[in-house]
C-alpha atoms as a PDB file:
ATOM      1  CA  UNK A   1       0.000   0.000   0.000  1.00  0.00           C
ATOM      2  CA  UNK A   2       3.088   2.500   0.507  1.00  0.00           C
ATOM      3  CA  UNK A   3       4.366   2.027  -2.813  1.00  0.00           C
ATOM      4  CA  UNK A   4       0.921   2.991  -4.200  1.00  0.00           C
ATOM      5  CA  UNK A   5       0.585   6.136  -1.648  1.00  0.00           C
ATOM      6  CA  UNK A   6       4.231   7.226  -3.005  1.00  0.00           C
ATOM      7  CA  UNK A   7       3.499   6.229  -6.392  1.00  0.00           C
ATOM      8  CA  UNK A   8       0.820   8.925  -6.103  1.00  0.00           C
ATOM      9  CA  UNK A   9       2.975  11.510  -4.762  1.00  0.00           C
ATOM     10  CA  UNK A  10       5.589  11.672  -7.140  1.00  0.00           C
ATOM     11  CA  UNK A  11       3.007  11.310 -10.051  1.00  0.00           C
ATOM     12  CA  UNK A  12       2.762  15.156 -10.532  1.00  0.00           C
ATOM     13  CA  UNK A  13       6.043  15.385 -10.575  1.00  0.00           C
ATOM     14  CA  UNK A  14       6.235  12.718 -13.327  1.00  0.00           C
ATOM     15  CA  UNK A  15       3.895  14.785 -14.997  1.00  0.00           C
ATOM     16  CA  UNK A  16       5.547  17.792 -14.875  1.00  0.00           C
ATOM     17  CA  UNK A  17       8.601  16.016 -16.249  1.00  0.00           C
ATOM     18  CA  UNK A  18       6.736  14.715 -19.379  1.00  0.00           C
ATOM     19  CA  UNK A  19       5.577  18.234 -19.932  1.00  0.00           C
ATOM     20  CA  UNK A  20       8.910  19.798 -20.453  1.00  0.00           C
ATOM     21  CA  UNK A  21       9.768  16.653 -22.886  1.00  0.00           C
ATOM     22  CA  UNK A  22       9.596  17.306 -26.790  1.00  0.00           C
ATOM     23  CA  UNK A  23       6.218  15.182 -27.017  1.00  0.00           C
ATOM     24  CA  UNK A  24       4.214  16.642 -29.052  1.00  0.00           C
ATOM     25  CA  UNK A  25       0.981  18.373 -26.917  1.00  0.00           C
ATOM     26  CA  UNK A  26      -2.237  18.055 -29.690  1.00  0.00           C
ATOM     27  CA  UNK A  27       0.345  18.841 -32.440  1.00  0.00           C
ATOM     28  CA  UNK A  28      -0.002  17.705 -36.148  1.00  0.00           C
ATOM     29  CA  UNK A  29       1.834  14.471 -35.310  1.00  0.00           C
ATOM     30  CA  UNK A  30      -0.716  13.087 -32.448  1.00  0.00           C
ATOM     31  CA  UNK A  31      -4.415  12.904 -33.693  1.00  0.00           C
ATOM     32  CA  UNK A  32      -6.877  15.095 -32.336  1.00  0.00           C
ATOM     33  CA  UNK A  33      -9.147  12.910 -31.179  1.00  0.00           C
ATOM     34  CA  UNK A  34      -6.040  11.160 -29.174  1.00  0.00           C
ATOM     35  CA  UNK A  35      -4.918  14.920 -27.770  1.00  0.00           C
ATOM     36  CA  UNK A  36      -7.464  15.416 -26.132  1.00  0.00           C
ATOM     37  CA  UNK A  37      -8.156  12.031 -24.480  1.00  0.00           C
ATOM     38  CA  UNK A  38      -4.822  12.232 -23.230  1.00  0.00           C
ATOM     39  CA  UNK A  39      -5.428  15.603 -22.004  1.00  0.00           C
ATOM     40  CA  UNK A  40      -8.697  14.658 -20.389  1.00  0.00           C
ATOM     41  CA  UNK A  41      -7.128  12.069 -18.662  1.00  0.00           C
ATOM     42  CA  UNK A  42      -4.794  14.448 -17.578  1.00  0.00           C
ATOM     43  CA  UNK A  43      -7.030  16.322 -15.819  1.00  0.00           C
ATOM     44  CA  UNK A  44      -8.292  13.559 -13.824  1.00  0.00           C
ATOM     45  CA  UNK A  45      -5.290  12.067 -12.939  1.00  0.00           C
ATOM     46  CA  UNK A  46      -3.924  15.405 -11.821  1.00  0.00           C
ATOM     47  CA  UNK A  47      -7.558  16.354  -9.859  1.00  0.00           C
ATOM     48  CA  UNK A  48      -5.530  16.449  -6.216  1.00  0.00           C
ATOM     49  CA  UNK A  49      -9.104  16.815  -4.522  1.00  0.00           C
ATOM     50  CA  UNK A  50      -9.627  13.142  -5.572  1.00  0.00           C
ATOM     51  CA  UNK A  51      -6.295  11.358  -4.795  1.00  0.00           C
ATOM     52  CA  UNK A  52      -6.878  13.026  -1.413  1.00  0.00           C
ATOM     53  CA  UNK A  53     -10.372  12.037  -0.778  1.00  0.00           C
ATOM     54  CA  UNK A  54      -8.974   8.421  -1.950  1.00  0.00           C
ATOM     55  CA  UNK A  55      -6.070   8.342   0.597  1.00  0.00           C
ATOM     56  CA  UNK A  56      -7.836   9.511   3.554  1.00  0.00           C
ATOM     57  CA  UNK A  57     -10.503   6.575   2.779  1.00  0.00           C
ATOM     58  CA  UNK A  58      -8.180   3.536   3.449  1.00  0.00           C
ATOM     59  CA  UNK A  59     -10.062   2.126   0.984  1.00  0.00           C
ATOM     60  CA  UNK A  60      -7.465  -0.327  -0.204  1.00  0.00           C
ATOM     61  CA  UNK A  61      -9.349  -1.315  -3.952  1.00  0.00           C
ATOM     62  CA  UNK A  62     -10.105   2.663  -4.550  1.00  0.00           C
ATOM     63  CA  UNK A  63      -6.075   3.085  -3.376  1.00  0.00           C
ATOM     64  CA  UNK A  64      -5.250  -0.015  -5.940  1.00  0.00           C
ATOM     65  CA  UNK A  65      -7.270   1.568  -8.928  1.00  0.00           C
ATOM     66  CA  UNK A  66      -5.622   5.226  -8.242  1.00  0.00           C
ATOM     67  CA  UNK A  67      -2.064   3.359  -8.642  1.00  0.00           C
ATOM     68  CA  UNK A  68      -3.343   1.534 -11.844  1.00  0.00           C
ATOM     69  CA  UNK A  69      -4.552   4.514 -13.373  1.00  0.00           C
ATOM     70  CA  UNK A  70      -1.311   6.628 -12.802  1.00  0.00           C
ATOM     71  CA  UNK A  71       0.822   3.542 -14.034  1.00  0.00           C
ATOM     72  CA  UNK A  72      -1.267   3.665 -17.185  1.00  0.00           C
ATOM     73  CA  UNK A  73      -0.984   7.076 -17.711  1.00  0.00           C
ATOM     74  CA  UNK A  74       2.698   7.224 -17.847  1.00  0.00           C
ATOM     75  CA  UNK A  75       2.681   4.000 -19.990  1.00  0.00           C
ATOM     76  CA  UNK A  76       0.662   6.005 -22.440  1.00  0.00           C
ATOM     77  CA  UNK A  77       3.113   9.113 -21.721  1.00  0.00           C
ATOM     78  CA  UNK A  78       5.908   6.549 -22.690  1.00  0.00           C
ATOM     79  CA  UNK A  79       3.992   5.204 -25.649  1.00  0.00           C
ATOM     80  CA  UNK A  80       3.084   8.582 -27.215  1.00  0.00           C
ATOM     81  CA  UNK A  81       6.988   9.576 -26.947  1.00  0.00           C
ATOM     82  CA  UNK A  82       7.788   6.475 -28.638  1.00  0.00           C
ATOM     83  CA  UNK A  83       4.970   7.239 -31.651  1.00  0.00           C
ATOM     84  CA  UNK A  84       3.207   4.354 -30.539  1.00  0.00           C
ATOM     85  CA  UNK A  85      -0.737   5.697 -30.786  1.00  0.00           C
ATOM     86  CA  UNK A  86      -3.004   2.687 -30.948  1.00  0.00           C
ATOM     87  CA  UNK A  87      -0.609   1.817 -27.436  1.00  0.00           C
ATOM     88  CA  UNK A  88      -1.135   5.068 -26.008  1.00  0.00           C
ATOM     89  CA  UNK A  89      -4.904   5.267 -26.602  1.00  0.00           C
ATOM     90  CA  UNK A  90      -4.961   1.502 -25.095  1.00  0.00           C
ATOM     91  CA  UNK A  91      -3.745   2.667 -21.702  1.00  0.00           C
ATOM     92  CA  UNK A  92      -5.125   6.251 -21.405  1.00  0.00           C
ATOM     93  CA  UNK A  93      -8.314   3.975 -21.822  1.00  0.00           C
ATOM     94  CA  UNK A  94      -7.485   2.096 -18.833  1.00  0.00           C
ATOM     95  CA  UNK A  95      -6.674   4.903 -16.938  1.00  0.00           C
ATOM     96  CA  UNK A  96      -9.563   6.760 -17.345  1.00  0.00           C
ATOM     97  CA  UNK A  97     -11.742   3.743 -16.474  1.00  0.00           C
ATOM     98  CA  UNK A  98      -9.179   3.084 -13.263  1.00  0.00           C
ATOM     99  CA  UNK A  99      -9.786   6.537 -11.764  1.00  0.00           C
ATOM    100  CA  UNK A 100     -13.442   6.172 -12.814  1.00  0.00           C
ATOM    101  CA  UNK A 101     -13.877   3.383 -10.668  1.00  0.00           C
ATOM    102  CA  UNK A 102     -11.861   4.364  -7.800  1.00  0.00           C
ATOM    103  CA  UNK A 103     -13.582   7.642  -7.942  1.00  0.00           C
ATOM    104  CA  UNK A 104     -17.368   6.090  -7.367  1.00  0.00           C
ATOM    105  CA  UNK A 105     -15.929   3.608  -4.726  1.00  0.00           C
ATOM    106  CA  UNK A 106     -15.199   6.547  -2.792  1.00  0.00           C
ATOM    107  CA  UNK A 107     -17.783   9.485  -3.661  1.00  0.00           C
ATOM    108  CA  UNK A 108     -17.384  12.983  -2.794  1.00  0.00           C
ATOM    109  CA  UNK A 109     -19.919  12.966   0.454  1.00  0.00           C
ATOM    110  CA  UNK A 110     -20.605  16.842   0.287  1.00  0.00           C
ATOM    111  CA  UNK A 111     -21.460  17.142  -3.296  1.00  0.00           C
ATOM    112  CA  UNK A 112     -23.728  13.750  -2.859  1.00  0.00           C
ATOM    113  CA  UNK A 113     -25.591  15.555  -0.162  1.00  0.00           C
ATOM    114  CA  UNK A 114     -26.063  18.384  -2.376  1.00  0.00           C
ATOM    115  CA  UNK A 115     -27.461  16.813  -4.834  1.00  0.00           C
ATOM    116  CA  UNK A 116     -29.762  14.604  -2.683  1.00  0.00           C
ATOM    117  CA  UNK A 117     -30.497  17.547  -1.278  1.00  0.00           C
ATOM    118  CA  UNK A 118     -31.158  18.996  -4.661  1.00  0.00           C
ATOM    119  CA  UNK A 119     -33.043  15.759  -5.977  1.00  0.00           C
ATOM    120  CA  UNK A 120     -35.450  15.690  -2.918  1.00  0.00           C
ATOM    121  CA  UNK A 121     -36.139  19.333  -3.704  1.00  0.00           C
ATOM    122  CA  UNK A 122     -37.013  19.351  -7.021  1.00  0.00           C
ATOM    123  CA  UNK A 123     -39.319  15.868  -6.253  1.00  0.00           C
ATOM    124  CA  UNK A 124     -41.561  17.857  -3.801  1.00  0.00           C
ATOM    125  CA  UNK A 125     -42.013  20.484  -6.257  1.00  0.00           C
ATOM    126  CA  UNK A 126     -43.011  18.009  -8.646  1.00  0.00           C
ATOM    127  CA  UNK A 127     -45.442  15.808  -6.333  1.00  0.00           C
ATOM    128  CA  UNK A 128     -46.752  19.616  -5.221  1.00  0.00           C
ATOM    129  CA  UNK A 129     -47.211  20.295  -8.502  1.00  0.00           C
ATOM    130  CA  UNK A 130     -49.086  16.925  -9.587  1.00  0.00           C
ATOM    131  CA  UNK A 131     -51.322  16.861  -6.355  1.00  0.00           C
ATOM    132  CA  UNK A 132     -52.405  20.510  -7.599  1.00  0.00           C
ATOM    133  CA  UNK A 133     -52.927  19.171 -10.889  1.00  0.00           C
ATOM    134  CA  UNK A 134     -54.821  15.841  -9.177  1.00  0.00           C
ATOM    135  CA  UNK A 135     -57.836  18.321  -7.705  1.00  0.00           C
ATOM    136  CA  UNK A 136     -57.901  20.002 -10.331  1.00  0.00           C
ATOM    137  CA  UNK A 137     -58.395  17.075 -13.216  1.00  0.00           C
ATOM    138  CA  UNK A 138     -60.823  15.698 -10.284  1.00  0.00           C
ATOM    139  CA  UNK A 139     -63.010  18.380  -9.935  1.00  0.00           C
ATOM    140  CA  UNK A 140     -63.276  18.836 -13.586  1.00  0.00           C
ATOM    141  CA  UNK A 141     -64.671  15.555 -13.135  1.00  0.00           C
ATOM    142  CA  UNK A 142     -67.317  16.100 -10.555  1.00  0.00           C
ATOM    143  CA  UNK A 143     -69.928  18.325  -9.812  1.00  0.00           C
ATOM    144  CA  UNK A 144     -69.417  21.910  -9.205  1.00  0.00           C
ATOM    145  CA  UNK A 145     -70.391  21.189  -6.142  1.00  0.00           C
ATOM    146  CA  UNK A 146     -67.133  19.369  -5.214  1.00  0.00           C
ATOM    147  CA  UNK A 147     -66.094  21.153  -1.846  1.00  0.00           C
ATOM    148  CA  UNK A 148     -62.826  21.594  -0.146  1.00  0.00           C
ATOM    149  CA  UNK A 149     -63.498  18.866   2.394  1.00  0.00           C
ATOM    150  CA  UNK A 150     -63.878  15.831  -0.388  1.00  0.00           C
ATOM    151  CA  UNK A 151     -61.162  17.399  -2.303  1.00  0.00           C
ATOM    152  CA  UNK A 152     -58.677  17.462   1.340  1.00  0.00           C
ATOM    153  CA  UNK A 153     -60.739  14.165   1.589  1.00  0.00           C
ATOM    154  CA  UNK A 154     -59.508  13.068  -1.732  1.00  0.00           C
ATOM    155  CA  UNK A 155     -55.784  13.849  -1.597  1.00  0.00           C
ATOM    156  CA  UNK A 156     -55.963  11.853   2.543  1.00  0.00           C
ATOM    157  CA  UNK A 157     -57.190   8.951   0.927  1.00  0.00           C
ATOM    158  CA  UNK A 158     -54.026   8.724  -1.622  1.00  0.00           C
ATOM    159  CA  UNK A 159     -51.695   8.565   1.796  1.00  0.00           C
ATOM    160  CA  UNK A 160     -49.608  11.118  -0.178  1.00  0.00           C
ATOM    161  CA  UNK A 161     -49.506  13.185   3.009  1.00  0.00           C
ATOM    162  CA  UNK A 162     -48.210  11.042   5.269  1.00  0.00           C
ATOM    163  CA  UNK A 163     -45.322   9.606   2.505  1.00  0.00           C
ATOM    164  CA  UNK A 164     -44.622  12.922   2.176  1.00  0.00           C
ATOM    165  CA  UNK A 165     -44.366  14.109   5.875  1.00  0.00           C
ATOM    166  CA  UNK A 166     -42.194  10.737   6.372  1.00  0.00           C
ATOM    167  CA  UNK A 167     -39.898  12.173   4.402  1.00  0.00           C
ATOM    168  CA  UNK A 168     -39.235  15.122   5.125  1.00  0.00           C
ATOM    169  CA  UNK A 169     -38.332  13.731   8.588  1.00  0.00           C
ATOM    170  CA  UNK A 170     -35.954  11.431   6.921  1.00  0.00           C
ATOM    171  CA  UNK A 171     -34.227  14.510   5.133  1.00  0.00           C
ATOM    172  CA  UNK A 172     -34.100  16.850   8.480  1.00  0.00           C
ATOM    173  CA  UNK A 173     -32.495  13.708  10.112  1.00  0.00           C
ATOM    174  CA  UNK A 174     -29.699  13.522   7.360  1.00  0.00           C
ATOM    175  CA  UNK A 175     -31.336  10.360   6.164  1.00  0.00           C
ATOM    176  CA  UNK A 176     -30.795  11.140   2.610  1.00  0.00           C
ATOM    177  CA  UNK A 177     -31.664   7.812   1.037  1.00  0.00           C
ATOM    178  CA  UNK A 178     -34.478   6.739   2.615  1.00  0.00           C
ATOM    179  CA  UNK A 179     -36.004  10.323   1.936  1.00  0.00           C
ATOM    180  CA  UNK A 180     -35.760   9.942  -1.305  1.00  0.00           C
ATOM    181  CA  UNK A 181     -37.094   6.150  -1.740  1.00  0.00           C
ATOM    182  CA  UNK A 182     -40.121   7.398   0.546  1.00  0.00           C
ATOM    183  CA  UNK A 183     -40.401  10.397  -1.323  1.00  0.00           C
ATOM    184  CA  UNK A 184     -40.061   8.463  -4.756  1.00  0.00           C
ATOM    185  CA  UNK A 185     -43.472   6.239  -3.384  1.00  0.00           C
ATOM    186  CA  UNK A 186     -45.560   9.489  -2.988  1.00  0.00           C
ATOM    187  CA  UNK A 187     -44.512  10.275  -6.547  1.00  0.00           C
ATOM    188  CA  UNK A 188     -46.026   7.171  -7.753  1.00  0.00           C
ATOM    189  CA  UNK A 189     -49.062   7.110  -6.125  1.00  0.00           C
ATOM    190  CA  UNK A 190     -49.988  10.701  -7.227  1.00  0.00           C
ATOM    191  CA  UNK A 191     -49.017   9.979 -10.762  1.00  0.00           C
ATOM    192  CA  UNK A 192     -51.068   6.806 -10.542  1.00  0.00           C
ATOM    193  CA  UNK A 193     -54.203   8.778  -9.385  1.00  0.00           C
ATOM    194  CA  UNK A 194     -53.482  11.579 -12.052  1.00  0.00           C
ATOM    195  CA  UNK A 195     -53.327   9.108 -14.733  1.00  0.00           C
ATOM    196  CA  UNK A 196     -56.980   8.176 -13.298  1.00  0.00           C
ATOM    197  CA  UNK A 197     -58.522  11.113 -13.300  1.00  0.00           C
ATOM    198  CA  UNK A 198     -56.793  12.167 -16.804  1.00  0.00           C
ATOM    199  CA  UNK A 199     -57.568   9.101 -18.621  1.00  0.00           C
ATOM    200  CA  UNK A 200     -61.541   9.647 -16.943  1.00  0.00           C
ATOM    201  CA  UNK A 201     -61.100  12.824 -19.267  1.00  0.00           C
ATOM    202  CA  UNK A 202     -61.385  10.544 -22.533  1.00  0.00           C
ATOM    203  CA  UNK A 203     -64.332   9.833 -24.516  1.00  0.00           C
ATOM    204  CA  UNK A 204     -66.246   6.632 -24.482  1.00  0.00           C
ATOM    205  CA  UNK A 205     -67.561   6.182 -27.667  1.00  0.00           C
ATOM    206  CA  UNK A 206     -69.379   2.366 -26.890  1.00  0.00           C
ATOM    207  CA  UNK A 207     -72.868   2.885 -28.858  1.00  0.00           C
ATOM    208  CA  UNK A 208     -73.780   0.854 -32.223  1.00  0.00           C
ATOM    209  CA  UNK A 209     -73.882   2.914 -34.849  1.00  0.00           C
ATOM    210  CA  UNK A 210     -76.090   2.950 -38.211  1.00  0.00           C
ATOM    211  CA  UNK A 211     -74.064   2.965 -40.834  1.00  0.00           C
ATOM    212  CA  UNK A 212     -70.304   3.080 -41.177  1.00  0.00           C
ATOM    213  CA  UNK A 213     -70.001   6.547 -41.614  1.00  0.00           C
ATOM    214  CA  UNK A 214     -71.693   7.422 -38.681  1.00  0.00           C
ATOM    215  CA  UNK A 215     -69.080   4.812 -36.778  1.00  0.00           C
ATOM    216  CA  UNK A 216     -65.863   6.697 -38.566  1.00  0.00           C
ATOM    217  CA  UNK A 217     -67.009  10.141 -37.431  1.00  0.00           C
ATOM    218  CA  UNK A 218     -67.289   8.762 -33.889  1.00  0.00           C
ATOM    219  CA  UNK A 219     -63.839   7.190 -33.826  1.00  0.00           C
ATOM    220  CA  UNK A 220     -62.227  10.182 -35.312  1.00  0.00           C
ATOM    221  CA  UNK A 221     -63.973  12.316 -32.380  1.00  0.00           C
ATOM    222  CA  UNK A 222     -62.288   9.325 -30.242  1.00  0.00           C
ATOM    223  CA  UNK A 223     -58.895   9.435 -31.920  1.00  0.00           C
ATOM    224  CA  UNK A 224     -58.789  13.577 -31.252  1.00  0.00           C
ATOM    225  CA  UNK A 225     -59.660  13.034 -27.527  1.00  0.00           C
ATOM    226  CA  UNK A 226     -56.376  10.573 -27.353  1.00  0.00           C
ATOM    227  CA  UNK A 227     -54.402  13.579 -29.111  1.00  0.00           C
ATOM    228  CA  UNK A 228     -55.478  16.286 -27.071  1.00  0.00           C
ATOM    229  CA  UNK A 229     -54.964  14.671 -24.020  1.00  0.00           C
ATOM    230  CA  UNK A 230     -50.616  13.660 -25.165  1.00  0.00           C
ATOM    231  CA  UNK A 231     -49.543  17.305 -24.089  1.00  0.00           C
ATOM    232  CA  UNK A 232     -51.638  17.390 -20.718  1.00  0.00           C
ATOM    233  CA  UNK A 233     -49.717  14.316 -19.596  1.00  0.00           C
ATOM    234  CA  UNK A 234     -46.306  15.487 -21.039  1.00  0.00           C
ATOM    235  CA  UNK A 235     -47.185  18.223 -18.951  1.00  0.00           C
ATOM    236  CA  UNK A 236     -48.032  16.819 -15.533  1.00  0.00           C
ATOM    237  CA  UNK A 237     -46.997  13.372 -15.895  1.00  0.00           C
ATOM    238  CA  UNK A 238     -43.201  14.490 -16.548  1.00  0.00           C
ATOM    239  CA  UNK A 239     -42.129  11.681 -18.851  1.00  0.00           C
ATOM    240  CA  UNK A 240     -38.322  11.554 -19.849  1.00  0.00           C
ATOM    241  CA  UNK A 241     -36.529  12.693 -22.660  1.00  0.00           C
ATOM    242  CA  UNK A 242     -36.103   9.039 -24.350  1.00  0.00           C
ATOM    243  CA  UNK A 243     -40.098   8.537 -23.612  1.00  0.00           C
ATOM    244  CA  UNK A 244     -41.124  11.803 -25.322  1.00  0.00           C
ATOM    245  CA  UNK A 245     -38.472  10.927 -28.367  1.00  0.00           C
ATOM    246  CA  UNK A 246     -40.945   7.737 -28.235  1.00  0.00           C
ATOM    247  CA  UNK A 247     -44.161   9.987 -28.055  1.00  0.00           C
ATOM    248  CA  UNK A 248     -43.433  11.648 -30.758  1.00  0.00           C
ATOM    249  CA  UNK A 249     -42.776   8.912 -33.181  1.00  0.00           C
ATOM    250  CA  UNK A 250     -46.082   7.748 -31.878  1.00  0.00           C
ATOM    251  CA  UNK A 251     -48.000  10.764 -33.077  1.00  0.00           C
ATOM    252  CA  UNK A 252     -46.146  11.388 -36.201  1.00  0.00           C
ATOM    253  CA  UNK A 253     -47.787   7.605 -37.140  1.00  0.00           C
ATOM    254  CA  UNK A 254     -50.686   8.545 -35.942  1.00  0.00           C
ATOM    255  CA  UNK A 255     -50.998  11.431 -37.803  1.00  0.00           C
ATOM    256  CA  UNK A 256     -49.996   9.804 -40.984  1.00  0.00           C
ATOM    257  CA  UNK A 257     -52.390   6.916 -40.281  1.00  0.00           C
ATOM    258  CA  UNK A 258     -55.765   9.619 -40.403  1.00  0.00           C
ATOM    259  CA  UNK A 259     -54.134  11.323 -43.696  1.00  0.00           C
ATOM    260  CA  UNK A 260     -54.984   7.911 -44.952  1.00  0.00           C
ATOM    261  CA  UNK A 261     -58.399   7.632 -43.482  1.00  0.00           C
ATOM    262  CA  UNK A 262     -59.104  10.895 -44.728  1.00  0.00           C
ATOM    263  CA  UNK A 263     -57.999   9.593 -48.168  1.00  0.00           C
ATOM    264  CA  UNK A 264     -60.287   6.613 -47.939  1.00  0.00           C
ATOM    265  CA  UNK A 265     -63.277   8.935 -46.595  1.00  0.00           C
ATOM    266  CA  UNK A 266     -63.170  10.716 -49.466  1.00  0.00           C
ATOM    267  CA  UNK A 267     -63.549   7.671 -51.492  1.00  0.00           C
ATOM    268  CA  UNK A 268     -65.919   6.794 -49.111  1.00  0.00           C
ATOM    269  CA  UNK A 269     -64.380   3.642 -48.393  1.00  0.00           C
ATOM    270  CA  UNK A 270     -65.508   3.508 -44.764  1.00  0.00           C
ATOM    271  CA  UNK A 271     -64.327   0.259 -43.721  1.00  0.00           C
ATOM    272  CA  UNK A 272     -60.181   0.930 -44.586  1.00  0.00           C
ATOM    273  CA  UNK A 273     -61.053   4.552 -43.377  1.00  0.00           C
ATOM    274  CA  UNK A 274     -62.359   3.204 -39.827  1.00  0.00           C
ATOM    275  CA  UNK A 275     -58.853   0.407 -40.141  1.00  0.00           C
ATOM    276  CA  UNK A 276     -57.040   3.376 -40.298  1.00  0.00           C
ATOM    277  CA  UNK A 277     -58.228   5.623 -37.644  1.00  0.00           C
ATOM    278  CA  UNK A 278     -58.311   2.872 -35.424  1.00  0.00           C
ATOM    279  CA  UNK A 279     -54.509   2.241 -35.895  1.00  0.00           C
ATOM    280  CA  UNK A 280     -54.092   5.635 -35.091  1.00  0.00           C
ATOM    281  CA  UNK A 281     -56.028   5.356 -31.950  1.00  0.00           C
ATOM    282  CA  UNK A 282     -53.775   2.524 -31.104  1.00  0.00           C
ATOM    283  CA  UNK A 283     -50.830   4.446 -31.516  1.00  0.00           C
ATOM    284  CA  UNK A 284     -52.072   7.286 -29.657  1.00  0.00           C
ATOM    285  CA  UNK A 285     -52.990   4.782 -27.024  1.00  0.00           C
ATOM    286  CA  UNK A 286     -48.998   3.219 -26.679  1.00  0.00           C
ATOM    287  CA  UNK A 287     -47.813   7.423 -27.180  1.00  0.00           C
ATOM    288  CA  UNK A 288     -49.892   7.627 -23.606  1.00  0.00           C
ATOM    289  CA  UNK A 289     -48.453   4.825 -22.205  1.00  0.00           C
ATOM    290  CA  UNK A 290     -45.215   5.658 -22.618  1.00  0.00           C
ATOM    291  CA  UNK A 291     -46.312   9.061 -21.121  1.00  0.00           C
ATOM    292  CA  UNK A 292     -46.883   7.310 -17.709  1.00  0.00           C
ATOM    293  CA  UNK A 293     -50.897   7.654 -18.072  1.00  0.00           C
ATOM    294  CA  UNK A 294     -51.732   3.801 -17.893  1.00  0.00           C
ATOM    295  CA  UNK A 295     -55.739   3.560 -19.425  1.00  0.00           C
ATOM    296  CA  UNK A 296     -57.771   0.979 -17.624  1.00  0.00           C
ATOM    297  CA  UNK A 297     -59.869  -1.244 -19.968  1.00  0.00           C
ATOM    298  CA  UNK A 298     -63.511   0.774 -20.555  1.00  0.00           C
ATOM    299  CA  UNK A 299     -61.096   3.902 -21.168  1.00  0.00           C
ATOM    300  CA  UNK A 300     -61.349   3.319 -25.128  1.00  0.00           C
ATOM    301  CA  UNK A 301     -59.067   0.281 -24.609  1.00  0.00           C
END
């Protein structure tokens, strides 16, 4: 373990060495791309912050890793000297994936607090935001008569409250992790009662109809209920970036599925009109999903 701990010391002065060498720094002779690995790697080899959180942790597999990457830094010092690029890229590689790893084992504690801290923040807002969002959607729903009590009523019967209160006791106690997870549960049930009271927003369209024209103007009415409803969950449902990449997709087929059920309306070929529309629907119906709004069955499923 001493030879590592020394190893580490004299490293910047290794460094500074190499730096007064006639290696080329991101010249014409050493790819870009390789320049400035090597002088990313650099930087985290030379980040004295870390090699001193690392030493103070006795941690003897971070204290291995922190050797391992130095060694492999000055290997790839050696090989870039020697023209050697492929080499050189090899072990800045495995440098940067040493000090990676002996970086998580040992995490920076105040800065993981922070953003915790941070993290349990912005989640309150959020379930604040949705529980708002919940009475809102409900009453909609109701009567106009809907009064304070039932909605207070309403929002006690989710057990947000007391998730929420939980909580925050873990997070004045220091209890960082279980805040969150506790917090995290509140999140889900609100979003799960949202997604209730937003897919209760959608049209039923159940009755027989005449003829099939009658049925294709009812499932188009049905289709544009599903669309207007995407951006009120993007907005309070909060789906991620890759999900609304998804939603998107989603829509563009739906939209191009009712160009073609236009198309066969006008020929009034109702029956590939009312296939198309429906396949529409259907991807509206997955664009929701992925949303975070799951649709029980009777909800136009």
């Amino acid at each position: 373990m001493i030879r590592w701990i020394i190893g580490i010391l004299v490293l910047g002065v290794v460094q500074a060495g190499f730096a007064q060498t006639s290696v080329p720094q991101g010249g014409a002779d050493i790819p870009l791309g390789l320049s400035q690995k090597h002088a990313f790697a650099r930087s985290l080899i030379e980040d004295a912050s870390v090699a001193k959180r690392i030493q103070a942790s006795q941690d003897e597999e971070a204290l291995r890793l922190l050797a391992l990457a130095g060694d492999r830094y000055n290997g790839a010092l050696d090989a870039l000297k020697a023209g050697d690029f492929a080499r050189a890229e090899k072990q800045l590689d495995e440098s940067m994936s040493a000090i990676g790893k002996a970086r998580r084992r040992v995490p920076d504690v105040a800065a993981l607090v922070a953003r915790q801290r941070a993290d349990f923040q912005k989640l309150l807002e959020s379930i604040d935001s949705m529980q708002k969002s919940y009475l809102s959607y409900l009453k909609r729903g109701k009567s106009s008569s809907t009064s304070a009590g039932n909605e207070t009523d309403a929002l006690a019967n989710l057990g947000v409250t007391k998730l929420v209160d939980a909580a925050q006791i873990n997070a004045k106690e220091g209890h960082w992790d279980d805040a969150l997870r506790t917090l995290g549960k509140a999140e889900q049930v609100v979003k799960s009662a949202l997604g209730s009271v937003l897919g209760a927003t959608l049209i039923d369209y159940t009755q027989r109809f005449a003829t099939l024209a009658e049925e294709y103007a009812s499932e188009i009415e049905r289709n544009r209920s599903y669309l207007e409803l995407i951006p009120v969950a993007i907005n309070e449902l909060k789906p991620t970036e890759d999900a609304k990449q998804t939603i998107d997709g989603l829509v563009e087929q739906d939209r191009a599925a009712i160009d073609l059920a236009h198309e066969y309306e006008r020929l009034q070929d109702y029956a590939k009109a009312l296939a198309h529309v429906r396949a529409g629907t259907t991807y509206l119906q997955l664009a929701l999903s992925a949303a975070g709004l799951v649709l029980q069955r009777g909800q136009g499923m």
